[in-house]
PDB file of N, CA and C in Angstrom:
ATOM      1  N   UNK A   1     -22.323  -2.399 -45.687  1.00  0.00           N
ATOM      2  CA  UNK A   1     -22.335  -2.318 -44.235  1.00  0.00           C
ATOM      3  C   UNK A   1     -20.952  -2.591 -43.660  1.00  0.00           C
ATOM      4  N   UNK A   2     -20.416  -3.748 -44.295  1.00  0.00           N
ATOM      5  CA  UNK A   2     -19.183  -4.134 -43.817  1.00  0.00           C
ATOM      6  C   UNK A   2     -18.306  -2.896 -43.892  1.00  0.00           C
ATOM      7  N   UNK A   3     -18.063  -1.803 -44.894  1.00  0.00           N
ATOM      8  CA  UNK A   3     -16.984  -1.226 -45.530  1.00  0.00           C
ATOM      9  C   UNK A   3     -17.584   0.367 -44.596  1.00  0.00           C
ATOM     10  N   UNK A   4     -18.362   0.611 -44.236  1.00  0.00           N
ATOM     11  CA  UNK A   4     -18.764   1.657 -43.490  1.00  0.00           C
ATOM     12  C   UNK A   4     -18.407   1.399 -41.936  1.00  0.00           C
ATOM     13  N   UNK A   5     -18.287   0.238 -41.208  1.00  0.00           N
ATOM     14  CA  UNK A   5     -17.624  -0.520 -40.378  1.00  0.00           C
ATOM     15  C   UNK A   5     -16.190  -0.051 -40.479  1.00  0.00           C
ATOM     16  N   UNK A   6     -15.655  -0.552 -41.491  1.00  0.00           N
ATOM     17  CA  UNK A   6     -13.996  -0.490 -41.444  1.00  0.00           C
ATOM     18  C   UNK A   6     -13.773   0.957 -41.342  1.00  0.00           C
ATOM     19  N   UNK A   7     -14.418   1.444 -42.319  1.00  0.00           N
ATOM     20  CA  UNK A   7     -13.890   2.985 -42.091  1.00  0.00           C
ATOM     21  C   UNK A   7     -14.386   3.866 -41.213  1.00  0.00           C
ATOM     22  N   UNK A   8     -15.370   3.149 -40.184  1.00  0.00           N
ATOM     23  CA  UNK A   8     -15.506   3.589 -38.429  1.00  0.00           C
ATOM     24  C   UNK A   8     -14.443   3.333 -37.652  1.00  0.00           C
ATOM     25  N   UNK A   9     -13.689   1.810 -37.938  1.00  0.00           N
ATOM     26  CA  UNK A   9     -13.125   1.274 -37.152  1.00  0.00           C
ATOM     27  C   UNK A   9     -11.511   1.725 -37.056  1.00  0.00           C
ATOM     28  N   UNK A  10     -11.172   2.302 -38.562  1.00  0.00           N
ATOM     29  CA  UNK A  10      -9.696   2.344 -38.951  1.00  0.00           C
ATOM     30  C   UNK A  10      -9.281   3.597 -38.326  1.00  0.00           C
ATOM     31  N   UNK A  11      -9.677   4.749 -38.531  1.00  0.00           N
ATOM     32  CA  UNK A  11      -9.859   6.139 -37.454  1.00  0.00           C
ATOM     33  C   UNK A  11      -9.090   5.550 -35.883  1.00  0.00           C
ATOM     34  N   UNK A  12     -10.280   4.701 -35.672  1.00  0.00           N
ATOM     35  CA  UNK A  12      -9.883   4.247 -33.583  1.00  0.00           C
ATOM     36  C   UNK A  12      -8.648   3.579 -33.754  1.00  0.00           C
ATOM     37  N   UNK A  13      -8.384   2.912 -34.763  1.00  0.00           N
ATOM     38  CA  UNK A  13      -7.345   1.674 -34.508  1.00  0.00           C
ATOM     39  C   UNK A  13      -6.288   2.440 -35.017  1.00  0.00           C
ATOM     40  N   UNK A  14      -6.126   3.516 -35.600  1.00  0.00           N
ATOM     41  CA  UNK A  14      -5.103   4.486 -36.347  1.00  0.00           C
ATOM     42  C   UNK A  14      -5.084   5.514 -34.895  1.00  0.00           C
ATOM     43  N   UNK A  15      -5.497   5.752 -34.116  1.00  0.00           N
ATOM     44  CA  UNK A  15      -5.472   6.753 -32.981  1.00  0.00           C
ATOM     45  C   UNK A  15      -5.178   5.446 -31.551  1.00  0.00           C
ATOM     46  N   UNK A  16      -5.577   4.566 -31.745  1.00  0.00           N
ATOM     47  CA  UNK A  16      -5.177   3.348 -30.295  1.00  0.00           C
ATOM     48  C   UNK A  16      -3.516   3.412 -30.443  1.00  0.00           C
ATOM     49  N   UNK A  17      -3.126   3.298 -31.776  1.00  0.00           N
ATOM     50  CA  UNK A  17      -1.667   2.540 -32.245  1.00  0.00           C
ATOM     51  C   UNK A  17      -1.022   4.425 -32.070  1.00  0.00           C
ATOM     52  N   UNK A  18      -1.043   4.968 -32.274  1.00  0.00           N
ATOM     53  CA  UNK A  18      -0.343   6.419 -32.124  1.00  0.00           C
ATOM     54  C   UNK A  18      -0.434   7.101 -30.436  1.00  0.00           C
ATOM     55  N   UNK A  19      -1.705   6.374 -29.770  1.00  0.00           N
ATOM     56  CA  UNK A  19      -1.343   6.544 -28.474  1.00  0.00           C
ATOM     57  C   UNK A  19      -0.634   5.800 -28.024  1.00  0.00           C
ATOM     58  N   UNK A  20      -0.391   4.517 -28.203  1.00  0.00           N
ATOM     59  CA  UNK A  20       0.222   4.037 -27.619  1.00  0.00           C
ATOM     60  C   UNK A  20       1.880   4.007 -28.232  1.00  0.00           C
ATOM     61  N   UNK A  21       2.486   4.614 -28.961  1.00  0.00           N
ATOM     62  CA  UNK A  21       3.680   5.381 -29.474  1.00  0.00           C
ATOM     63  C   UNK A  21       3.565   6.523 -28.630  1.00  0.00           C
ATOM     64  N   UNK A  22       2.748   7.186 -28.879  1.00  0.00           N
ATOM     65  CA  UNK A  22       2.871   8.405 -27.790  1.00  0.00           C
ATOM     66  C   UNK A  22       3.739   8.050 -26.597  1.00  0.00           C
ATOM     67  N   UNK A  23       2.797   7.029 -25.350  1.00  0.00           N
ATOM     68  CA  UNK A  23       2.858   6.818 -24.391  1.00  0.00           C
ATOM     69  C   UNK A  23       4.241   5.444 -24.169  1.00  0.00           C
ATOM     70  N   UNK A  24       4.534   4.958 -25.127  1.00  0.00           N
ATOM     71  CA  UNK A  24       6.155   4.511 -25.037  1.00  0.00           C
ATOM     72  C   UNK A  24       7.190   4.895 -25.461  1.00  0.00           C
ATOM     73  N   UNK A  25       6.932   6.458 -26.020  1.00  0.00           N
ATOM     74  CA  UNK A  25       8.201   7.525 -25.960  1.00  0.00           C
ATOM     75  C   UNK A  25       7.957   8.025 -24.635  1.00  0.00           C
ATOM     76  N   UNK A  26       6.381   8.244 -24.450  1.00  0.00           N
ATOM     77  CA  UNK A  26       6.780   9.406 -23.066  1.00  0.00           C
ATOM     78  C   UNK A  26       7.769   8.406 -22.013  1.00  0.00           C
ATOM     79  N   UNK A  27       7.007   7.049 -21.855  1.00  0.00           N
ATOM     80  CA  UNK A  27       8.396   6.443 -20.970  1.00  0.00           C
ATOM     81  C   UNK A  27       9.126   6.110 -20.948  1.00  0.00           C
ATOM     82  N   UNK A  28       9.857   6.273 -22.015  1.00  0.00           N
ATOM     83  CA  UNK A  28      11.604   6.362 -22.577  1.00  0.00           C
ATOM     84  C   UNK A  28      12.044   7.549 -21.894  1.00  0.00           C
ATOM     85  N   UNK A  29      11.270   8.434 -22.366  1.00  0.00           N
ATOM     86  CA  UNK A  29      11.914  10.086 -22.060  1.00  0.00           C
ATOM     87  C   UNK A  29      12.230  10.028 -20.514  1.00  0.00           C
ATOM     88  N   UNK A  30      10.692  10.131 -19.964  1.00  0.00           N
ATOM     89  CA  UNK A  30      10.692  10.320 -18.763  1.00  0.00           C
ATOM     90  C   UNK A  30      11.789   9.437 -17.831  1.00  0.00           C
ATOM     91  N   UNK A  31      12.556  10.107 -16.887  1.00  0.00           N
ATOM     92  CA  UNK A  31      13.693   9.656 -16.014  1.00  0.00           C
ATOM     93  C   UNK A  31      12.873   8.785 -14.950  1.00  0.00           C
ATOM     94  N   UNK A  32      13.221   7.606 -14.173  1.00  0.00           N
ATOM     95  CA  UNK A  32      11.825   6.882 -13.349  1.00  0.00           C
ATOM     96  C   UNK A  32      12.841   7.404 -12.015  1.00  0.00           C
ATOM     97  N   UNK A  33      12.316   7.305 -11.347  1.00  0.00           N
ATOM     98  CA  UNK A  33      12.533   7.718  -9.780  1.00  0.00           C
ATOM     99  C   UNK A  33      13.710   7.038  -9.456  1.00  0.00           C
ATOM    100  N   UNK A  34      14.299   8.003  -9.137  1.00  0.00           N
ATOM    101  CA  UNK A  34      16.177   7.349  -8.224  1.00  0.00           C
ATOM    102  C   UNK A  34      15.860   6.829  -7.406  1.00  0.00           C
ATOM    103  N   UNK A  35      15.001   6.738  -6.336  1.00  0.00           N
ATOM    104  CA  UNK A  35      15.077   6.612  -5.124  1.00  0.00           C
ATOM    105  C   UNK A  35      13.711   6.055  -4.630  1.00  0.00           C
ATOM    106  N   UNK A  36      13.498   5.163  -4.295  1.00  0.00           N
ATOM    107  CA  UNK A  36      11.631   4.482  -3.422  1.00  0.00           C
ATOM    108  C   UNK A  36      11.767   5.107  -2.239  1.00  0.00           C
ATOM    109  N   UNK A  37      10.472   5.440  -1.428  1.00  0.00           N
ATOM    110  CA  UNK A  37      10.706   5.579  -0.081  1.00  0.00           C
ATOM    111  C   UNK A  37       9.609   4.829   0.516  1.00  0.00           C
ATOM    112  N   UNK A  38      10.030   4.024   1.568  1.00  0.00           N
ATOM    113  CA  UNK A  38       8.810   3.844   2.472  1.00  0.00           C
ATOM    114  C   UNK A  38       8.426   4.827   3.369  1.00  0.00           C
ATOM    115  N   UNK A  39       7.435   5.185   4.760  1.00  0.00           N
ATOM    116  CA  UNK A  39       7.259   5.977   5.316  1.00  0.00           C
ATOM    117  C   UNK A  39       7.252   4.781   6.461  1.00  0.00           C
ATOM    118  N   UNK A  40       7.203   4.398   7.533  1.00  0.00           N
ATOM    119  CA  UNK A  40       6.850   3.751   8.697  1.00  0.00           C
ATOM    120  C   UNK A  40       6.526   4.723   9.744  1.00  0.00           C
ATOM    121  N   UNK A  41       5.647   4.163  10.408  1.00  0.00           N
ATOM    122  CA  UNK A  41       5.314   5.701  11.279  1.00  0.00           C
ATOM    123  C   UNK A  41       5.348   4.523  13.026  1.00  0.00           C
ATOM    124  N   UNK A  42       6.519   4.963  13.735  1.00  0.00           N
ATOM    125  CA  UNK A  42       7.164   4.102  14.555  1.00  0.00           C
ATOM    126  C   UNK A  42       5.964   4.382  16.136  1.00  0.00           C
ATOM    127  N   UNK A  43       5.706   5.516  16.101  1.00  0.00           N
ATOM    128  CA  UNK A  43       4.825   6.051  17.204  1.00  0.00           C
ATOM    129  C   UNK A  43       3.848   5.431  17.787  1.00  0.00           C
ATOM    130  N   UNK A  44       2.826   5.435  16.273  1.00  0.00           N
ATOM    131  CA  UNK A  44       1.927   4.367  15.842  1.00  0.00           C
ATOM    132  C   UNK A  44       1.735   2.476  16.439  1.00  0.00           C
ATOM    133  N   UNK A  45       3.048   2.286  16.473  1.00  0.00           N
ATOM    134  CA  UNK A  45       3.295   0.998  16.665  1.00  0.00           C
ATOM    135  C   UNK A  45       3.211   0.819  18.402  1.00  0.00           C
ATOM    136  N   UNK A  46       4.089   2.110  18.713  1.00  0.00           N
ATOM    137  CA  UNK A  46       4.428   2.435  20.196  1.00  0.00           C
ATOM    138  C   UNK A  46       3.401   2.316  20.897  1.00  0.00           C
ATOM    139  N   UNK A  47       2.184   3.036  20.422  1.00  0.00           N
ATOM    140  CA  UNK A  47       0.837   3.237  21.347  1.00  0.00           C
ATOM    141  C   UNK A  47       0.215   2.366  21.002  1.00  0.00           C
ATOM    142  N   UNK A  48       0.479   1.263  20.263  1.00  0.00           N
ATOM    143  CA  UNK A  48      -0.575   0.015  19.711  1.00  0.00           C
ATOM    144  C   UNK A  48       0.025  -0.965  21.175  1.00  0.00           C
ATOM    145  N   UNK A  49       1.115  -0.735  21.728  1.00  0.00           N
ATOM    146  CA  UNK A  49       1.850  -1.464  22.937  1.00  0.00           C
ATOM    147  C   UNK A  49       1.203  -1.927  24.236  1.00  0.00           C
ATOM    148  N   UNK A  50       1.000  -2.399  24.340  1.00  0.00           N
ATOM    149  CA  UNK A  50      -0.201  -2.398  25.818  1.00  0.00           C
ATOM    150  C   UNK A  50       1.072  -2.579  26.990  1.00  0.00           C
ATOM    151  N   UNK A  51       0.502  -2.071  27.397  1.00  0.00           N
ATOM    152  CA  UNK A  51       1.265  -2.152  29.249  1.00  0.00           C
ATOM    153  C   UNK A  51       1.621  -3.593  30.067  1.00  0.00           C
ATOM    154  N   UNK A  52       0.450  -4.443  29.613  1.00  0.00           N
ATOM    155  CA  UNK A  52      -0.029  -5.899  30.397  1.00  0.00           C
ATOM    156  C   UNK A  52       0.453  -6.477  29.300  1.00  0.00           C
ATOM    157  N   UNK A  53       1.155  -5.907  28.469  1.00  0.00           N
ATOM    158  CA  UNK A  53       2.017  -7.246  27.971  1.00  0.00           C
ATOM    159  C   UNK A  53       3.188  -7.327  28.136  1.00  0.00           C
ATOM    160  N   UNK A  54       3.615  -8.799  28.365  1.00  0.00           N
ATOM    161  CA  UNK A  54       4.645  -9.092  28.874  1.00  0.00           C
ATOM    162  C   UNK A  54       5.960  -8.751  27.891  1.00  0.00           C
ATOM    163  N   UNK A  55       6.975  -8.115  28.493  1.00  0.00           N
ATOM    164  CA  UNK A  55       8.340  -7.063  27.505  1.00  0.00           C
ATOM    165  C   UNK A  55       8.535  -7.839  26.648  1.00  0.00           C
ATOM    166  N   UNK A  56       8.702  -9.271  26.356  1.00  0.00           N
ATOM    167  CA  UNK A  56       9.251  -9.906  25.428  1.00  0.00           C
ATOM    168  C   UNK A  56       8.343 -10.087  24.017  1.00  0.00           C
ATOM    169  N   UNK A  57       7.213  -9.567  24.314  1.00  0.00           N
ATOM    170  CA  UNK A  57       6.511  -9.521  23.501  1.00  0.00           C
ATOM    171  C   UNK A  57       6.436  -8.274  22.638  1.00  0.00           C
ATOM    172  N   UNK A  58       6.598  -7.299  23.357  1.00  0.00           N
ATOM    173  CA  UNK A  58       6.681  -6.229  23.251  1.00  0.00           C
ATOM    174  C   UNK A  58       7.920  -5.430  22.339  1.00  0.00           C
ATOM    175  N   UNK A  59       9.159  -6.439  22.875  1.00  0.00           N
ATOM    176  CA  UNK A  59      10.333  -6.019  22.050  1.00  0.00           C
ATOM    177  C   UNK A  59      10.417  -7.395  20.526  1.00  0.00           C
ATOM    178  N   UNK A  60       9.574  -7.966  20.946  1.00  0.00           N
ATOM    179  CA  UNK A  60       9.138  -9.107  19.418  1.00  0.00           C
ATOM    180  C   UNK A  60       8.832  -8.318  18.606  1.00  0.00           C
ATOM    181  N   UNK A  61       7.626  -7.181  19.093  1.00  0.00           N
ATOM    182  CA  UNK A  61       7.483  -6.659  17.552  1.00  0.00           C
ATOM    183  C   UNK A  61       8.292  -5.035  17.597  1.00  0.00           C
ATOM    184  N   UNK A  62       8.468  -4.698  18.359  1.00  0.00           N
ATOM    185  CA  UNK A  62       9.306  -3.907  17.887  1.00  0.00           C
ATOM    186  C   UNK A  62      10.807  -4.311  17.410  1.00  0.00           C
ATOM    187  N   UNK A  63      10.887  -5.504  17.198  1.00  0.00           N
ATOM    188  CA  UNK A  63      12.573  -6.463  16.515  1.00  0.00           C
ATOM    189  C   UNK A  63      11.901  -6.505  15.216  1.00  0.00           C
ATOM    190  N   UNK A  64       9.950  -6.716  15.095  1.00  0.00           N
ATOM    191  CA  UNK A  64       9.801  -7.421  14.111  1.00  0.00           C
ATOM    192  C   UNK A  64       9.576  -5.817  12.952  1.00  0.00           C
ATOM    193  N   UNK A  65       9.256  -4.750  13.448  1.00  0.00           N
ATOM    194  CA  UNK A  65       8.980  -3.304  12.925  1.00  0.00           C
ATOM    195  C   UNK A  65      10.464  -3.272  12.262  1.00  0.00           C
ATOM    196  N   UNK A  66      11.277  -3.220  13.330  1.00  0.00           N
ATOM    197  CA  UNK A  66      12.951  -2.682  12.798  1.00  0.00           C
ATOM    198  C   UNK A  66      13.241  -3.744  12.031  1.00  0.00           C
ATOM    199  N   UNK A  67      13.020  -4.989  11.535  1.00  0.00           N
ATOM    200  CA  UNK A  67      13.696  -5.912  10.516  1.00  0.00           C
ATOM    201  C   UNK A  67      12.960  -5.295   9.042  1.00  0.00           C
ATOM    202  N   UNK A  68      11.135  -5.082   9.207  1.00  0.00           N
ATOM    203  CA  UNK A  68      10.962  -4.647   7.970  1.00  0.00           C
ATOM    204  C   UNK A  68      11.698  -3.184   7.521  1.00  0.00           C
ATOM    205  N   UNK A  69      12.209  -2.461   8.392  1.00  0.00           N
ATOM    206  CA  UNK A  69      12.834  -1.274   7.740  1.00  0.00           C
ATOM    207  C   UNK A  69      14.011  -2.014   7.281  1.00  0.00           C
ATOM    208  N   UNK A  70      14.928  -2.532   7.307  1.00  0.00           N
ATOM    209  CA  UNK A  70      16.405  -3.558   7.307  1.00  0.00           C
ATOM    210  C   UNK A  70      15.742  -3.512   5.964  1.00  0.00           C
ATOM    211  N   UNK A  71      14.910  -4.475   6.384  1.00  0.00           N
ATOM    212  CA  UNK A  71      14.588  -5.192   4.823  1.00  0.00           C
ATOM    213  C   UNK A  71      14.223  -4.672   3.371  1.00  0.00           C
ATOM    214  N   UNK A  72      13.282  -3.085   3.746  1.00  0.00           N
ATOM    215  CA  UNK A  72      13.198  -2.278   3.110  1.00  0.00           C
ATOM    216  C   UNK A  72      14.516  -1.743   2.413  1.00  0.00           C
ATOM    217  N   UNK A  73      15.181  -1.240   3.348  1.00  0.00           N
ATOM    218  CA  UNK A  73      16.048  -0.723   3.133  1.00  0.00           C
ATOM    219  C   UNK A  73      17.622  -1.523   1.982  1.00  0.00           C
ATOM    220  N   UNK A  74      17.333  -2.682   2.632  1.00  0.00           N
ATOM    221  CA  UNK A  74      18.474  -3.357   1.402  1.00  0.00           C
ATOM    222  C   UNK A  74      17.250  -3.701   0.502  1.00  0.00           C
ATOM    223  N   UNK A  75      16.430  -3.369   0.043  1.00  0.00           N
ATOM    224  CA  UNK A  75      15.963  -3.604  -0.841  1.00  0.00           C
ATOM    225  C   UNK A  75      15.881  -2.095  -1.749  1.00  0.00           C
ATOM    226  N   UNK A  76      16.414  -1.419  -1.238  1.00  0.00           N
ATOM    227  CA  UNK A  76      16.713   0.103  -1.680  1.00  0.00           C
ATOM    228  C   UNK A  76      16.054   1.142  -1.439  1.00  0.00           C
ATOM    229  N   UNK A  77      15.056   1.076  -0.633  1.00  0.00           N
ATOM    230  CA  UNK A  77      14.043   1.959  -0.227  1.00  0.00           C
ATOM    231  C   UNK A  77      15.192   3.006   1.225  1.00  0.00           C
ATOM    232  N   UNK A  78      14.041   4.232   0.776  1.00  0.00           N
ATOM    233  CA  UNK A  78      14.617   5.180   1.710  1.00  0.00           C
ATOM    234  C   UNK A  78      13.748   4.684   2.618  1.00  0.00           C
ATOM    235  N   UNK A  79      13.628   4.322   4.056  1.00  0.00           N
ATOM    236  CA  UNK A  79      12.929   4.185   4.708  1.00  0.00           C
ATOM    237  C   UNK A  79      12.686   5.178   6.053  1.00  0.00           C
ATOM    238  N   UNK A  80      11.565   6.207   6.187  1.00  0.00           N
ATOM    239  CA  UNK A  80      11.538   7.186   6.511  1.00  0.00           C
ATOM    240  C   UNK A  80      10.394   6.896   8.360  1.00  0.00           C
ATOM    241  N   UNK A  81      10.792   7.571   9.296  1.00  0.00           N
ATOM    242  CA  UNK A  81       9.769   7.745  10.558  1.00  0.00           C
ATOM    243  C   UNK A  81       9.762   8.963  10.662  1.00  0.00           C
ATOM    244  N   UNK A  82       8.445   9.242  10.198  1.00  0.00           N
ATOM    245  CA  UNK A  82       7.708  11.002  10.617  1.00  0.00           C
ATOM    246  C   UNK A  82       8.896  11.665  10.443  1.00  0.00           C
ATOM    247  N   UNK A  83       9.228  11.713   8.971  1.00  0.00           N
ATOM    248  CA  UNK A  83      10.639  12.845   8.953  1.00  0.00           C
ATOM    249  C   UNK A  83      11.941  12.408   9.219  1.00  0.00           C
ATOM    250  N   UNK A  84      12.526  11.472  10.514  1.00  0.00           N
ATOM    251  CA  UNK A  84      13.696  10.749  10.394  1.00  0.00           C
ATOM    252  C   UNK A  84      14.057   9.412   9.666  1.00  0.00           C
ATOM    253  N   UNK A  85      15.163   9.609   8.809  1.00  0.00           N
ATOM    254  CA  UNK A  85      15.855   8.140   8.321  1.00  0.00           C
ATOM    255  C   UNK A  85      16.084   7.485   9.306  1.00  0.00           C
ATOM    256  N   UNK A  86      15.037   6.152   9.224  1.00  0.00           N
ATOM    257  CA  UNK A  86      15.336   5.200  10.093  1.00  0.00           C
ATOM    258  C   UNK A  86      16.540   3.828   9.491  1.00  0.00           C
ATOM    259  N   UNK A  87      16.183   4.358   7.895  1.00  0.00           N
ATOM    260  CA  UNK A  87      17.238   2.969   7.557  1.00  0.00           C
ATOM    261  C   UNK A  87      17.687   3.511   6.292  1.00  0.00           C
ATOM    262  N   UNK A  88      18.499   3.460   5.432  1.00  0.00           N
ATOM    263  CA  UNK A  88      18.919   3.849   3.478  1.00  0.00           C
ATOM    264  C   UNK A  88      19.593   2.663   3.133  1.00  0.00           C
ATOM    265  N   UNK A  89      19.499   2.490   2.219  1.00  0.00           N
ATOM    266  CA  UNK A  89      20.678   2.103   1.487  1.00  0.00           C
ATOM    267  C   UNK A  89      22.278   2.088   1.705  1.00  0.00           C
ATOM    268  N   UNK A  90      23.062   1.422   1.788  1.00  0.00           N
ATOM    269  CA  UNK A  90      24.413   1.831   2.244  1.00  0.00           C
ATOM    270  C   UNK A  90      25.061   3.190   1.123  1.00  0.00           C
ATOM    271  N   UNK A  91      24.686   3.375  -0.020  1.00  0.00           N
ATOM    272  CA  UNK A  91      25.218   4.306  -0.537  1.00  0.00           C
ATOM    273  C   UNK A  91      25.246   5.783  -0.302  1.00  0.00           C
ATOM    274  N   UNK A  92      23.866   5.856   0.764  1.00  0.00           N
ATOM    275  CA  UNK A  92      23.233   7.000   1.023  1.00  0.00           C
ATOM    276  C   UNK A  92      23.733   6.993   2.226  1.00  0.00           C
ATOM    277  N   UNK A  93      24.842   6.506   3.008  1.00  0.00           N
ATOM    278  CA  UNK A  93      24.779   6.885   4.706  1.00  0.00           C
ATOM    279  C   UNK A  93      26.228   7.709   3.839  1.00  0.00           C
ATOM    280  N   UNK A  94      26.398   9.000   4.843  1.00  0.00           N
ATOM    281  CA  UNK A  94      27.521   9.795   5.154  1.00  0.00           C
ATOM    282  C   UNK A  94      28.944   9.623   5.995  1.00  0.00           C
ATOM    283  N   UNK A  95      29.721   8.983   5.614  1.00  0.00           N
ATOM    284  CA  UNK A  95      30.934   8.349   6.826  1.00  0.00           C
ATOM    285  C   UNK A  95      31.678   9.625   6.776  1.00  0.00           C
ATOM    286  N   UNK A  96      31.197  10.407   8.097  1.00  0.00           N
ATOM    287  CA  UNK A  96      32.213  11.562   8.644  1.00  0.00           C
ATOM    288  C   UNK A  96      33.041  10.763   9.074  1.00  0.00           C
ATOM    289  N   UNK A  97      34.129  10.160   9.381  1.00  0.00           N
ATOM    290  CA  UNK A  97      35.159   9.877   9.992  1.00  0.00           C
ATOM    291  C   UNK A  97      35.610  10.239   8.503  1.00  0.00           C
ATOM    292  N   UNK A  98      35.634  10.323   6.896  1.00  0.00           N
ATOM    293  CA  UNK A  98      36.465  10.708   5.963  1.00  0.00           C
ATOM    294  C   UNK A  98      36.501  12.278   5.796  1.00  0.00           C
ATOM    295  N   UNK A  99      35.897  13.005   6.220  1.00  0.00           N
ATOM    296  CA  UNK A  99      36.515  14.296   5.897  1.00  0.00           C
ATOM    297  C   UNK A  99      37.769  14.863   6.293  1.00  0.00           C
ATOM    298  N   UNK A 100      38.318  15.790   5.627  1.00  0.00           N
ATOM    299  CA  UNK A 100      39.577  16.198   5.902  1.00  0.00           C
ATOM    300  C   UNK A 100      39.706  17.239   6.679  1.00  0.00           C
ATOM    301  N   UNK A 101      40.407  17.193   7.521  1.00  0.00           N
ATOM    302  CA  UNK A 101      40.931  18.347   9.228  1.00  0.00           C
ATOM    303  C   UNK A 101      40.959  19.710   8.529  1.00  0.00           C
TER     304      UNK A 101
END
């Protein structure tokens, strides 16, 4: 009984150990993502705004919306609103004042 066992068992444990070789070449091979992105969707926040509240409250969380993009963002994330870069990485901003005339 025992030995009809093993040679059920050695098959799975000979195919567990080769998948999992498989699957730590594939993520050697595979290149991992250059780049994270968040999405923030700023609009969203806008119409969550009530009218009857008083501005300082109002620009609290919209200070507190724009710090998590900051924060995102030096943390390396592309940080994206409905399509516009709201924040990158410093490596990713473009300084036109260097191109040449």
């Amino acid at each position: 009984m025992k030995r009809a066992l093993i040679r059920s068992l050695r098959p799975m444990g000979l195919g567990l150990l080769g998948g999992l070789v498989a699957i730590s070449l594939h993520q050697s091979i595979t290149p991992q993502p250059s780049l994270p992105i968040a999405i923030l969707d700023r609009g969203s926040l806008l119409n969550t705004l009530d009218d009857t509240q008083p501005e300082s409250d109002r620009a609290e969380r919209i200070r507190i919306f724009e710090s998590a993009a900051r924060h995102l963002a030096d943390a390396g994330y592309l940080v994206i609103d409905r399509g516009w870069v709201i924040a990158a990485p410093e490596d990713f901003y473009v300084d036109l004042d260097t191109r040449s005339p």
